[in-house]
Protein backbone atom coordinates (compact mmCIF):
# COMPACT_ATOMS: atom_id res chain seq x y z
CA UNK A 1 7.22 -54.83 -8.46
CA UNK A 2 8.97 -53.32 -11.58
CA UNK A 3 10.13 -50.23 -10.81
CA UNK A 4 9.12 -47.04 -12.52
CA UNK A 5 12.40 -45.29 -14.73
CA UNK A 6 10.91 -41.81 -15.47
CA UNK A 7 13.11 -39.22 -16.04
CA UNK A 8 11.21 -35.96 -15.48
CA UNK A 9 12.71 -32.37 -16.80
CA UNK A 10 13.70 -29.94 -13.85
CA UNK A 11 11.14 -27.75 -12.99
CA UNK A 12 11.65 -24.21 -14.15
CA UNK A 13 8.74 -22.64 -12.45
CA UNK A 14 5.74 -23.00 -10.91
CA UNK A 15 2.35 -20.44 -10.96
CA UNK A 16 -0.21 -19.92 -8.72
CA UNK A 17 -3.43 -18.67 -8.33
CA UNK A 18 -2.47 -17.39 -5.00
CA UNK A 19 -6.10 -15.78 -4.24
CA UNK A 20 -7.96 -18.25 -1.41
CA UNK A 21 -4.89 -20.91 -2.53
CA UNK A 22 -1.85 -18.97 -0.83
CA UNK A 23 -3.27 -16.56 1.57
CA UNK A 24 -6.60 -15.86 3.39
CA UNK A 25 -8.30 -13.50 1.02
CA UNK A 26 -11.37 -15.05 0.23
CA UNK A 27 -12.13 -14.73 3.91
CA UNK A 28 -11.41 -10.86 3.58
CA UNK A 29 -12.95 -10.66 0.47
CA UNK A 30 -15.92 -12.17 2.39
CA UNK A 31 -15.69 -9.69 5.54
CA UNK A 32 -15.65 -6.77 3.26
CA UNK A 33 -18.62 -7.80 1.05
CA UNK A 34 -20.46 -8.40 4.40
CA UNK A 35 -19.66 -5.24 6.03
CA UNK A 36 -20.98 -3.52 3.22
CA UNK A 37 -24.20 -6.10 3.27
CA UNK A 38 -24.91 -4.57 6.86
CA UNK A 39 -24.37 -0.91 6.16
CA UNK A 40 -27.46 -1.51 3.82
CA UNK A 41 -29.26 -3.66 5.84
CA UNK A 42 -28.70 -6.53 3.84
CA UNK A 43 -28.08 -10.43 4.83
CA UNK A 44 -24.80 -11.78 4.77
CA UNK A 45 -22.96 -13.34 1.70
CA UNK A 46 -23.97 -17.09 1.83
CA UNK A 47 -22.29 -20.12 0.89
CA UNK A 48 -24.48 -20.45 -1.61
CA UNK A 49 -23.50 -17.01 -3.48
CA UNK A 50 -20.11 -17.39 -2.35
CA UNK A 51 -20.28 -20.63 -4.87
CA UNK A 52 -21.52 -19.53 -7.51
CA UNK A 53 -19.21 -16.47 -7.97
CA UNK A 54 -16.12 -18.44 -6.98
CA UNK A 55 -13.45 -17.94 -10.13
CA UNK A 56 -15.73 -15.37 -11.61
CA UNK A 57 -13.34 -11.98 -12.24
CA UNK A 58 -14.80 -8.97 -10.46
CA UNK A 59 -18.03 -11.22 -9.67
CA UNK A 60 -19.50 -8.80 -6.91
CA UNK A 61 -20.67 -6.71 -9.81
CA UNK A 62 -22.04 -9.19 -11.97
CA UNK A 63 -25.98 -9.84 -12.24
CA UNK A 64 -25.37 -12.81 -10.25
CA UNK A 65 -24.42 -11.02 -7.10
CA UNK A 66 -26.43 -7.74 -7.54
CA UNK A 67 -29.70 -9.22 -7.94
CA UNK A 68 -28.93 -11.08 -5.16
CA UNK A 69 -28.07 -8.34 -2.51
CA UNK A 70 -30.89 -5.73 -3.70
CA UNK A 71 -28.84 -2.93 -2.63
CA UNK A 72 -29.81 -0.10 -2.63
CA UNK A 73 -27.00 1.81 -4.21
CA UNK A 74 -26.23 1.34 -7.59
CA UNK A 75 -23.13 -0.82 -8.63
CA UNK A 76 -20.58 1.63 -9.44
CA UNK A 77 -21.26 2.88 -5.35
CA UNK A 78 -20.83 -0.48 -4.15
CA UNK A 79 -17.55 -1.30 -6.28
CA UNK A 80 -16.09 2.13 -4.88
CA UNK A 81 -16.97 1.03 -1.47
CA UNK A 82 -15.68 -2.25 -1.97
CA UNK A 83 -12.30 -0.85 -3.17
CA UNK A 84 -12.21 0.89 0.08
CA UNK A 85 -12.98 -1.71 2.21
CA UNK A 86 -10.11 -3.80 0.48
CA UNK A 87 -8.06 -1.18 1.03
CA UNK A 88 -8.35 -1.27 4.89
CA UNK A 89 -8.61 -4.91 4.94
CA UNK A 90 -6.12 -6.41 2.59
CA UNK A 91 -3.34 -5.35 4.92
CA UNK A 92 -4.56 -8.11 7.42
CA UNK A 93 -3.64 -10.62 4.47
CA UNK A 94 -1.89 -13.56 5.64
CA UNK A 95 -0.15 -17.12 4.22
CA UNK A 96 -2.75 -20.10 4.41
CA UNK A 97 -1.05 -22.62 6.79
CA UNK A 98 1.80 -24.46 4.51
CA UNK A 99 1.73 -22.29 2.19
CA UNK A 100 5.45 -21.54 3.37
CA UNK A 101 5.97 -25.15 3.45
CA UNK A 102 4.76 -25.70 -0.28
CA UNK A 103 6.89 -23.12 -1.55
CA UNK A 104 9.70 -23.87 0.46
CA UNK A 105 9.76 -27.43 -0.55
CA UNK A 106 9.32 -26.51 -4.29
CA UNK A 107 12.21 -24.55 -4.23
CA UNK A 108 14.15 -27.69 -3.09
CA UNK A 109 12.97 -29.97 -5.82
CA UNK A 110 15.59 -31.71 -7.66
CA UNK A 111 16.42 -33.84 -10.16
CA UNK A 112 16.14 -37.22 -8.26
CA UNK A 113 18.52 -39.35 -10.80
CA UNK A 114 21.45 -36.49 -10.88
CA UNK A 115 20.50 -35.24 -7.15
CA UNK A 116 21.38 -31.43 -8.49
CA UNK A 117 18.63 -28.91 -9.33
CA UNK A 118 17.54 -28.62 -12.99
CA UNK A 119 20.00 -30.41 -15.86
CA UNK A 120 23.60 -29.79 -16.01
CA UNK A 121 24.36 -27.61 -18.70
CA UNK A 122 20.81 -26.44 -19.26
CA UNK A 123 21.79 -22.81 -18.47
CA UNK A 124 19.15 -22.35 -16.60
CA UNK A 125 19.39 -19.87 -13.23
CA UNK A 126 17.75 -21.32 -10.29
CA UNK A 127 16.45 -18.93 -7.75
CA UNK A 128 14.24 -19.82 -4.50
CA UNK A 129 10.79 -19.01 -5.15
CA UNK A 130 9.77 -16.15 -3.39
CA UNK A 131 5.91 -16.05 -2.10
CA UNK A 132 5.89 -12.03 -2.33
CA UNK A 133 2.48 -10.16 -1.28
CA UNK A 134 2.08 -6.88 -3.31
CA UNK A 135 -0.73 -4.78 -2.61
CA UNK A 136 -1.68 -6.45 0.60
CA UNK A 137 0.44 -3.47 2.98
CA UNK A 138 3.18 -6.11 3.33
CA UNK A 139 5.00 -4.98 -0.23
CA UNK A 140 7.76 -7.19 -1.31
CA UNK A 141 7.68 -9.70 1.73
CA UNK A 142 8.70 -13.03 1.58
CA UNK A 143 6.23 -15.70 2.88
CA UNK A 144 8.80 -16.65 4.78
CA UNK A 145 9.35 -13.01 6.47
CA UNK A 146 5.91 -12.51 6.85
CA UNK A 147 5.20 -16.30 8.63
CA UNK A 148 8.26 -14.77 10.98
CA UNK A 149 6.68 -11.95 12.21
């Protein structure tokens, strides 16, 4: 078997879409929607609507959702209630399981034909990635601090 000589730059960085990918808040997301649902007297966000307003910014006051739940407030009520209800429940936000792992691991990638991190000389500063969650009532914690507790 020949074997593969790729030389592959150092990586500089790395982004995420940390929302359902990094932490739990589509299930929070979910248990606000829902508890709003049931003040109103309204079934529970399905799968099914769940689905179709995945990846869709601010999607719980689209068309989509609103004709949907009926409400029967109108959607500037609901989005102020929603806001609240994030507010009380985005402090339970927690790290998917490896998420710590993933980022941990990332920030030990190297450069498998030197064995250092990045290119020599590149001038590049290498700092550990840090898996922070702002606006979540854990401000400026590591994933790593907050995986601790």
């Amino acid at each position: 078997m020949a074997s593969l000589d790729i030389n592959f730059p150092a990586i500089r960085a790395c982004l995420f879409d940390m929302d359902g990918l990094l932490n739990n808040s589509e299930d929070i997301i979910t248990l606000a929607t829902n508890q709003i649902l049931a003040k109103y007297g309204r079934p529970v966000f399905t799968r099914s609507i769940r689905a179709q307003l995945m990846g869709v910014p601010d999607s719980t006051n689209g068309d989509v959702f609103h004709d949907w739940a009926k409400l029967p407030i109108s959607r500037e009520q609901f989005a102020c209630e929603l806001t609240e209800q994030f507010r009380l429940q985005f402090p339970n936000c927690r790290p998917l399981p490896g998420a710590e792992k993933l980022v941990t691991n990332l920030s030990r990638a190297r450069n498998v034909s030197s064995g250092k991190q990045g290119r020599a000389g590149s001038g590049i500063q290498h700092q550990k990635p840090q898996l922070r969650f702002k606006n979540f009532g854990t401000r400026n914690k590591t994933a790593a601090q907050l995986l601790s507790v």
